[in-house]
N, C-alpha and C. Protein backbone atom coordinates (compact mmCIF):
# COMPACT_ATOMS: atom_id res chain seq x y z
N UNK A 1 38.67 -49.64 4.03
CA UNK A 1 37.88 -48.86 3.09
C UNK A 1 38.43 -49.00 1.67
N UNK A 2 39.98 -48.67 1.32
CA UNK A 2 40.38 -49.09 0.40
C UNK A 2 40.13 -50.46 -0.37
N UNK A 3 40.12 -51.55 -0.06
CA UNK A 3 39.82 -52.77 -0.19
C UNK A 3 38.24 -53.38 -1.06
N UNK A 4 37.46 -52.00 -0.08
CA UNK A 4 35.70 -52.13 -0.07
C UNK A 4 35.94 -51.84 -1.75
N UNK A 5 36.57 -50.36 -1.54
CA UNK A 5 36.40 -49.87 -3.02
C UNK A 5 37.14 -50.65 -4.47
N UNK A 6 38.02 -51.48 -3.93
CA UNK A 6 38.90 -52.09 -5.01
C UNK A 6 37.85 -53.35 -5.10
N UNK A 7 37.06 -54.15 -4.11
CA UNK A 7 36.61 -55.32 -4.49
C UNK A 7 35.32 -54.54 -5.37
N UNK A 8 34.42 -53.23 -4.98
CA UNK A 8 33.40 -52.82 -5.78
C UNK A 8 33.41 -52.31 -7.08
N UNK A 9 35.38 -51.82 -7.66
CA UNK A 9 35.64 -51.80 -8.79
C UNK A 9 35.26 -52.76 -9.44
N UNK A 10 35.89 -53.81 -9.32
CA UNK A 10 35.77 -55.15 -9.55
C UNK A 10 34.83 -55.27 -10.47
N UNK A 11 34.11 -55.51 -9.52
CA UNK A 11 32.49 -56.30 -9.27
C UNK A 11 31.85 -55.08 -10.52
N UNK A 12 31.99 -53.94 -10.62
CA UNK A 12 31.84 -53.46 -11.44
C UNK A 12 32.29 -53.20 -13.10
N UNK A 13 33.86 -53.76 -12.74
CA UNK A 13 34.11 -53.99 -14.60
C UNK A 13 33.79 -55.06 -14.96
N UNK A 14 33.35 -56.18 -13.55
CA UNK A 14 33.25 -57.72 -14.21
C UNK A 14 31.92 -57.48 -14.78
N UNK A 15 31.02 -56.70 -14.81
CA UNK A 15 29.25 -56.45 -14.96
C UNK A 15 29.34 -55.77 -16.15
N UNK A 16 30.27 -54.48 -16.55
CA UNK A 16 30.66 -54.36 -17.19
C UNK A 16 31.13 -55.06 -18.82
N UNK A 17 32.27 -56.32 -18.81
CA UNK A 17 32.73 -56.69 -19.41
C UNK A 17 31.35 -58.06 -20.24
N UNK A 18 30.22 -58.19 -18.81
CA UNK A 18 29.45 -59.14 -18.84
C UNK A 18 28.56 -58.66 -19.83
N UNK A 19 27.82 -57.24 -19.87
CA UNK A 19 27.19 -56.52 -20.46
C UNK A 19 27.47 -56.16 -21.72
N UNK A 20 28.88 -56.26 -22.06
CA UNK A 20 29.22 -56.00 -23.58
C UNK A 20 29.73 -57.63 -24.16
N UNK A 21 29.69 -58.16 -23.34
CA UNK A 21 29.31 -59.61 -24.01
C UNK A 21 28.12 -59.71 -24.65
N UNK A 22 26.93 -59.58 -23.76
CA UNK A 22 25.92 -59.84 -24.31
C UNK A 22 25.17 -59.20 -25.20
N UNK A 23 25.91 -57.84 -25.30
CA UNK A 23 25.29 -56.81 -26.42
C UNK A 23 26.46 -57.69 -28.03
N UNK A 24 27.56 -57.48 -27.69
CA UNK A 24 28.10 -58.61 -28.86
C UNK A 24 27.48 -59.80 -29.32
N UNK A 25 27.07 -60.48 -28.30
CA UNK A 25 26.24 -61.65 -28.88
C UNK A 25 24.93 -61.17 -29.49
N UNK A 26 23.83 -60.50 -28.59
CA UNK A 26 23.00 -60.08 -29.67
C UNK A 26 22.80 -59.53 -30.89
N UNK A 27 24.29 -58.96 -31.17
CA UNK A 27 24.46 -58.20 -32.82
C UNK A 27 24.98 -59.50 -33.54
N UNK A 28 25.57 -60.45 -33.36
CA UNK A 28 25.54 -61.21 -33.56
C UNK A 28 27.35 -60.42 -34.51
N UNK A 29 28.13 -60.10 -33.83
CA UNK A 29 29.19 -59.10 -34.62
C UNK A 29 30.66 -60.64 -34.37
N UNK A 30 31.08 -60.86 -35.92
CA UNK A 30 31.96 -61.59 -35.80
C UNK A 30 33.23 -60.64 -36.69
N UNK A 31 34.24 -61.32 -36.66
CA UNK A 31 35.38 -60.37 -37.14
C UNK A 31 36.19 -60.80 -38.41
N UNK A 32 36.00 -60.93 -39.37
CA UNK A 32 37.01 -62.02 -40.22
C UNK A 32 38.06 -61.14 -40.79
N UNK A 33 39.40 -62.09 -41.18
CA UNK A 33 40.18 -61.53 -41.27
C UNK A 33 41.33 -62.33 -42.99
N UNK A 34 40.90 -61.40 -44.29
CA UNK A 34 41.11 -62.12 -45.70
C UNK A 34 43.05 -61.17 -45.67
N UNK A 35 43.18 -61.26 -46.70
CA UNK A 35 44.55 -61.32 -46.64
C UNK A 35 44.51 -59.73 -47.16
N UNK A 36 43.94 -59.20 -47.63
CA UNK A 36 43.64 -57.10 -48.08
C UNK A 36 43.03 -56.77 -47.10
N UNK A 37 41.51 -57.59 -46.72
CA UNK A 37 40.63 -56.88 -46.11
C UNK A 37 39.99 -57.10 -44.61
N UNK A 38 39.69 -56.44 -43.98
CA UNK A 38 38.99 -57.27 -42.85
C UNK A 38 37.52 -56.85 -43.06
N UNK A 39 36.73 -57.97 -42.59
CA UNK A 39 35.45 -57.69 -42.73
C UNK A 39 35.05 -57.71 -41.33
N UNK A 40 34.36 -57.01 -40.79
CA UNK A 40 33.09 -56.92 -39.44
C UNK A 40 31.73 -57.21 -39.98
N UNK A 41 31.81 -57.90 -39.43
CA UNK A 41 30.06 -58.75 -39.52
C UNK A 41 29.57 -58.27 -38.59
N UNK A 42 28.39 -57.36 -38.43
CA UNK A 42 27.58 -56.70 -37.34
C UNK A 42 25.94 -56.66 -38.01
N UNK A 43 25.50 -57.78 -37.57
CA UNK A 43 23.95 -57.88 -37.13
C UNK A 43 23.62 -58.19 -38.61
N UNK A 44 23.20 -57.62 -39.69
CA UNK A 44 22.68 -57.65 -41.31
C UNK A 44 23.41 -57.10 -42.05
N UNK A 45 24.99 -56.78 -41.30
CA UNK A 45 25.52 -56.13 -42.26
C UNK A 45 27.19 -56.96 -42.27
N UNK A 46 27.87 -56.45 -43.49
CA UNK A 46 29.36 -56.41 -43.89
C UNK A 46 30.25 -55.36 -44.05
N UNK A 47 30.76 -54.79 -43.13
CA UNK A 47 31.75 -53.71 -43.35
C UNK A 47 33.23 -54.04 -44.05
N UNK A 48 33.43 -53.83 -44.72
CA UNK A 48 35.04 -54.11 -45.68
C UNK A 48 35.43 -53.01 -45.67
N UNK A 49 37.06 -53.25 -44.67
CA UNK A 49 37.70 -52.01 -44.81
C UNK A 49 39.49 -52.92 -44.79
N UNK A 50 40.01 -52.13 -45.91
CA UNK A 50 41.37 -52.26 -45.99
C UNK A 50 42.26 -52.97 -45.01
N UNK A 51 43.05 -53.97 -44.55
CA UNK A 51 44.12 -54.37 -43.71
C UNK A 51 45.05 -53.30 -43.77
N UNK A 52 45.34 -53.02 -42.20
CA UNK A 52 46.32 -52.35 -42.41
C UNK A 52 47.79 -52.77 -41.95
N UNK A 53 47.91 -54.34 -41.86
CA UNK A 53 49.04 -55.06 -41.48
C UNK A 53 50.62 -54.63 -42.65
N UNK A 54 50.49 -54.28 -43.94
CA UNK A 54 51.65 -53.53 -44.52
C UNK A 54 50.69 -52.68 -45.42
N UNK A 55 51.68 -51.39 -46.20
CA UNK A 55 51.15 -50.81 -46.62
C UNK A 55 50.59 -51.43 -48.48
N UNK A 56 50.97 -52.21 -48.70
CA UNK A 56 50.87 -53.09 -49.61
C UNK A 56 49.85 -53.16 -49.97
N UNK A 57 48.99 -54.35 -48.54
CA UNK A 57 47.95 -55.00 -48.98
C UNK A 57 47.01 -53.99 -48.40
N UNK A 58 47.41 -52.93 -47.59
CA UNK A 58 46.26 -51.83 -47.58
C UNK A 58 46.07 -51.38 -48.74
N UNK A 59 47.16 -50.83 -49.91
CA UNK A 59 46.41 -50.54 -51.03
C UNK A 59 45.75 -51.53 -51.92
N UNK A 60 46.30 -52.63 -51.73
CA UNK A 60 44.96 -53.72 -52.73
C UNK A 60 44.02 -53.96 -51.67
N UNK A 61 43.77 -53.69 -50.60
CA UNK A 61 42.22 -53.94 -49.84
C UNK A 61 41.45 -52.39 -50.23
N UNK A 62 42.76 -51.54 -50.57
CA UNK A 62 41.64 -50.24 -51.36
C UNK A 62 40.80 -50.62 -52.64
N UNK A 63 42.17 -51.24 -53.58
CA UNK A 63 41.54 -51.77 -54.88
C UNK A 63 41.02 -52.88 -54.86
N UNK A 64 40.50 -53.57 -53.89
CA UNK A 64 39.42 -54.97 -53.64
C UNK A 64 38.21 -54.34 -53.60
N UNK A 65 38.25 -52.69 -52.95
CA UNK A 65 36.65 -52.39 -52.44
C UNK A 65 36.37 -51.36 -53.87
N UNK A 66 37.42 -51.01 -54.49
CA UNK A 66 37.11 -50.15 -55.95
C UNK A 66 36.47 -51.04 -56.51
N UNK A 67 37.20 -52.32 -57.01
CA UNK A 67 36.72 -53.29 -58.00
C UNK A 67 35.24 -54.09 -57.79
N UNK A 68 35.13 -54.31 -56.35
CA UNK A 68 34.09 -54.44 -55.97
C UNK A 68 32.48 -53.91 -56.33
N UNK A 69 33.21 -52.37 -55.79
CA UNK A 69 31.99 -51.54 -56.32
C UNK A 69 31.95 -51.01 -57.95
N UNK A 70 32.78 -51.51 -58.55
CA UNK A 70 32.88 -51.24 -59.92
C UNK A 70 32.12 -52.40 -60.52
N UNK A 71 32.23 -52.92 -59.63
CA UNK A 71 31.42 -54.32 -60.41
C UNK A 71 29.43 -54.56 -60.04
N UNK A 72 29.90 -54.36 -58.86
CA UNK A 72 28.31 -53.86 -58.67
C UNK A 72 27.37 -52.55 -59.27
N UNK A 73 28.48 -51.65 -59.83
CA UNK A 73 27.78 -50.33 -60.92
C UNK A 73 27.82 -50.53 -62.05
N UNK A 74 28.80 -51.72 -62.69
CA UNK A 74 28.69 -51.30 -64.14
C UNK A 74 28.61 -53.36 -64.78
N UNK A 75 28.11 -53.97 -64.11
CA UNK A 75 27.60 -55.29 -64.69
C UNK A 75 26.64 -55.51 -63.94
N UNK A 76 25.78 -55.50 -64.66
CA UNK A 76 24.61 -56.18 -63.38
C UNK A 76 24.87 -57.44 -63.57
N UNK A 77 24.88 -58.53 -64.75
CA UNK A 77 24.95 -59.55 -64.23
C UNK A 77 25.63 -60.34 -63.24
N UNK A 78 26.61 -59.68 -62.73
CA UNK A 78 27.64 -60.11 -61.65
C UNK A 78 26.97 -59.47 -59.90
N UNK A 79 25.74 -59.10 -60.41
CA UNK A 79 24.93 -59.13 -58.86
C UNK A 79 24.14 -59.67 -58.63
N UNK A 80 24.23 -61.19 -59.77
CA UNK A 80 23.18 -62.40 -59.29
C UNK A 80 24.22 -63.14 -57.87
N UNK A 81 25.90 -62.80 -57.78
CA UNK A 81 26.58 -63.63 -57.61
C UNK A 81 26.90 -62.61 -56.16
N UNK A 82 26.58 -61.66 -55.74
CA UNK A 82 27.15 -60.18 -55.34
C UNK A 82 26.04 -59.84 -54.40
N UNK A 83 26.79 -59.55 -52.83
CA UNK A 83 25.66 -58.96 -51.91
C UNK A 83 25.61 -57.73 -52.27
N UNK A 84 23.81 -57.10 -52.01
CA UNK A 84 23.97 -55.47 -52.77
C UNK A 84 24.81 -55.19 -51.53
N UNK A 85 25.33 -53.43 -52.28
CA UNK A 85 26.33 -52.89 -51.71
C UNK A 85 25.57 -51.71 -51.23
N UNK A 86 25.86 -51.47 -49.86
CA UNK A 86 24.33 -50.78 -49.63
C UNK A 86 25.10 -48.95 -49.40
N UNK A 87 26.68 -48.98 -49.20
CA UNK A 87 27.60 -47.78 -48.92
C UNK A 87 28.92 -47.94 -48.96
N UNK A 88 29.49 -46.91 -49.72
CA UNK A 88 30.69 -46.69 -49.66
C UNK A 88 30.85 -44.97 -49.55
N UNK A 89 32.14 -45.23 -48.81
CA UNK A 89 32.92 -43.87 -48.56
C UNK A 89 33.30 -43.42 -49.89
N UNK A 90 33.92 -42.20 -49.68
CA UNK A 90 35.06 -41.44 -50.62
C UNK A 90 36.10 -42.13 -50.45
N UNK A 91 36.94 -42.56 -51.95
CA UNK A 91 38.17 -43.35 -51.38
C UNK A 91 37.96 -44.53 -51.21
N UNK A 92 36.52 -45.04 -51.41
CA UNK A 92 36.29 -46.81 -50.83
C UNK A 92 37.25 -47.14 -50.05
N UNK A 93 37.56 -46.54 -48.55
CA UNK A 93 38.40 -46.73 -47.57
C UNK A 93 37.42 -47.86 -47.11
N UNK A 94 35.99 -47.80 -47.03
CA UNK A 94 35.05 -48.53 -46.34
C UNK A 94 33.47 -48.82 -47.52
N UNK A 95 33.53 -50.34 -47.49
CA UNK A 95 32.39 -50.94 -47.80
C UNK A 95 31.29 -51.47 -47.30
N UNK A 96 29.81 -51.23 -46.82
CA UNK A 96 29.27 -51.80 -46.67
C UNK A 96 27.86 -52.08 -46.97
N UNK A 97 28.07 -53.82 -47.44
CA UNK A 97 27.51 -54.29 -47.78
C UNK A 97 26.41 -55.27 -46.93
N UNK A 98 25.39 -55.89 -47.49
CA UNK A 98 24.50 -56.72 -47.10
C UNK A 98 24.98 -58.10 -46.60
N UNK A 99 24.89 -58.66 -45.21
CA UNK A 99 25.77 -59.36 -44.63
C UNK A 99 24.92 -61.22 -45.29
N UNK A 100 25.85 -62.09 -45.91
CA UNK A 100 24.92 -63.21 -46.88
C UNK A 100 25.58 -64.36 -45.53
N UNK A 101 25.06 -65.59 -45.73
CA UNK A 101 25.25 -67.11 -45.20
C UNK A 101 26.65 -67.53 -45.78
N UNK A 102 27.49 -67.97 -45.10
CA UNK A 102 28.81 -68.46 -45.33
C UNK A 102 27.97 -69.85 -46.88
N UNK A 103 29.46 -70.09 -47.54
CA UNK A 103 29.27 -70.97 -48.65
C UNK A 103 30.78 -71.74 -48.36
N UNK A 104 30.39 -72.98 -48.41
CA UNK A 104 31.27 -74.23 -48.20
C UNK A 104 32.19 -74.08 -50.00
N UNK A 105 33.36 -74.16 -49.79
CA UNK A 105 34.66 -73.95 -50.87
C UNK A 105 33.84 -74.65 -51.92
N UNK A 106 33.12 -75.59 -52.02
CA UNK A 106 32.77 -76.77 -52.83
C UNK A 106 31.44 -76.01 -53.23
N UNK A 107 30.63 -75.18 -52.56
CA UNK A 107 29.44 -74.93 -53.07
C UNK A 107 29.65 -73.56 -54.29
N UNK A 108 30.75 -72.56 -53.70
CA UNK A 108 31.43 -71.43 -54.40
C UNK A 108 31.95 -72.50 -55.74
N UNK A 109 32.83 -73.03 -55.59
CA UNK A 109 33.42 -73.40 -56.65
C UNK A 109 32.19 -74.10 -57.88
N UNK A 110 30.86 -74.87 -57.45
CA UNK A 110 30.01 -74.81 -58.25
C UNK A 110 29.51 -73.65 -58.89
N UNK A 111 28.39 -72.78 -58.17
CA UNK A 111 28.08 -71.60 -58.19
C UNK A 111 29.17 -70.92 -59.20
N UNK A 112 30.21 -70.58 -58.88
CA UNK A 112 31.14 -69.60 -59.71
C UNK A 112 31.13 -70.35 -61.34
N UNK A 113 30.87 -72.07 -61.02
CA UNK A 113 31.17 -72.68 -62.58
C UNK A 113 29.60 -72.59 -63.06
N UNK A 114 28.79 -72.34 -62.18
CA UNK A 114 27.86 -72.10 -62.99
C UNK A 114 27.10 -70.59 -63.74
N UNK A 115 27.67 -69.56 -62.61
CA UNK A 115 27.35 -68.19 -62.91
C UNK A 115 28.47 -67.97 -64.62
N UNK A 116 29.33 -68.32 -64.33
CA UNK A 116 30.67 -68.28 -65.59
C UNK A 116 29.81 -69.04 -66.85
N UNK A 117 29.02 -69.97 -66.78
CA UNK A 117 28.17 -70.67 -67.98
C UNK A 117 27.51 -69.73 -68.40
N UNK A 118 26.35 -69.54 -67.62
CA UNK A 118 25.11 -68.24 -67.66
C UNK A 118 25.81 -66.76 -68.11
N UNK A 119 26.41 -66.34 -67.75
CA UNK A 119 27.48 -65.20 -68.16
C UNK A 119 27.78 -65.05 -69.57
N UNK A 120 28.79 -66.49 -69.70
CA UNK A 120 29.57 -66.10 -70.92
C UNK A 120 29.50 -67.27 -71.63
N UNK A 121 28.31 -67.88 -71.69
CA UNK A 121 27.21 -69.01 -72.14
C UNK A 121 28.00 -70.21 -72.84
N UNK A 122 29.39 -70.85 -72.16
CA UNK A 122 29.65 -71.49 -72.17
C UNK A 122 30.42 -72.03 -71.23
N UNK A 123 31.10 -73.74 -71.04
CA UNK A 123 31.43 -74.18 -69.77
C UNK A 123 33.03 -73.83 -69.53
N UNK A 124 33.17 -73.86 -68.43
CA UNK A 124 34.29 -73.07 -67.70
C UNK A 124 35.28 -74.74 -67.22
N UNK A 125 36.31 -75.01 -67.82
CA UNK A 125 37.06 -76.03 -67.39
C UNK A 125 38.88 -75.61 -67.04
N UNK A 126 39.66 -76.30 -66.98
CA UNK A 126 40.87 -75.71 -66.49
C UNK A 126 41.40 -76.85 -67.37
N UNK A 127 41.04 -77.87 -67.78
CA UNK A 127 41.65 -79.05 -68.73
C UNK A 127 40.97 -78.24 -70.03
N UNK A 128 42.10 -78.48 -70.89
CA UNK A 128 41.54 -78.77 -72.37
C UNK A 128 40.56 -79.73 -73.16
């Protein structure tokens, strides 16, 4: 009898574990992990909330999500470049924003040299 019930545990966390697979895959929820902040990607959205690996970069993943939303309230032009920000907490402990399509290093690094033209209406070089 014991046995019955240990193989029907089983069989039950394996259905279990199967079922929150597939609810993960349908949100389509990935996890990334920047050097302040971690982001959760869940379904249309971006949650940004602080690392809490030292207390350090927890406070600049605080001041990543201040500056953030400081930038989305008081420039608009920097939300041609900027997913809207659809909530933040008290404390910007937690951001979330509108979840966008990954950008290849090479496509950002255009984009940023071109938003920096349009901006501040001239070209952006690192040579003299």
């Amino acid at each position: 009898m014991n046995l019955f019930l240990y193989i029907i545990s089983i069989l039950i966390l394996i259905g279990f574990i199967i079922l929150i697979i597939n609810i993960w895959n349908k949100l389509n929820i990935k996890v990334c992990y920047g050097t302040t902040r971690i982001v959760l990607l869940i379904s249309s959205w971006a949650i940004k909330v602080p690392s809490c690996v030292e207390w350090r970069l927890f406070l600049w993943g605080i001041l990543g999500n201040i500056q953030e939303a400081q930038l989305w309230n008081k420039m608009p032009n920097a939300r041609d470049m900027m997913c809207p920000i659809l909530f933040t907490s008290p404390g910007k402990l937690l951001i979330i924003m509108r979840r966008a399509m990954p950008v290849s290093r090479y496509d950002w690094e255009y984009l940023n040299n071109e938003w920096y033209k349009t901006a501040y209406n001239k070209s952006y070089s690192c040579r003299k």
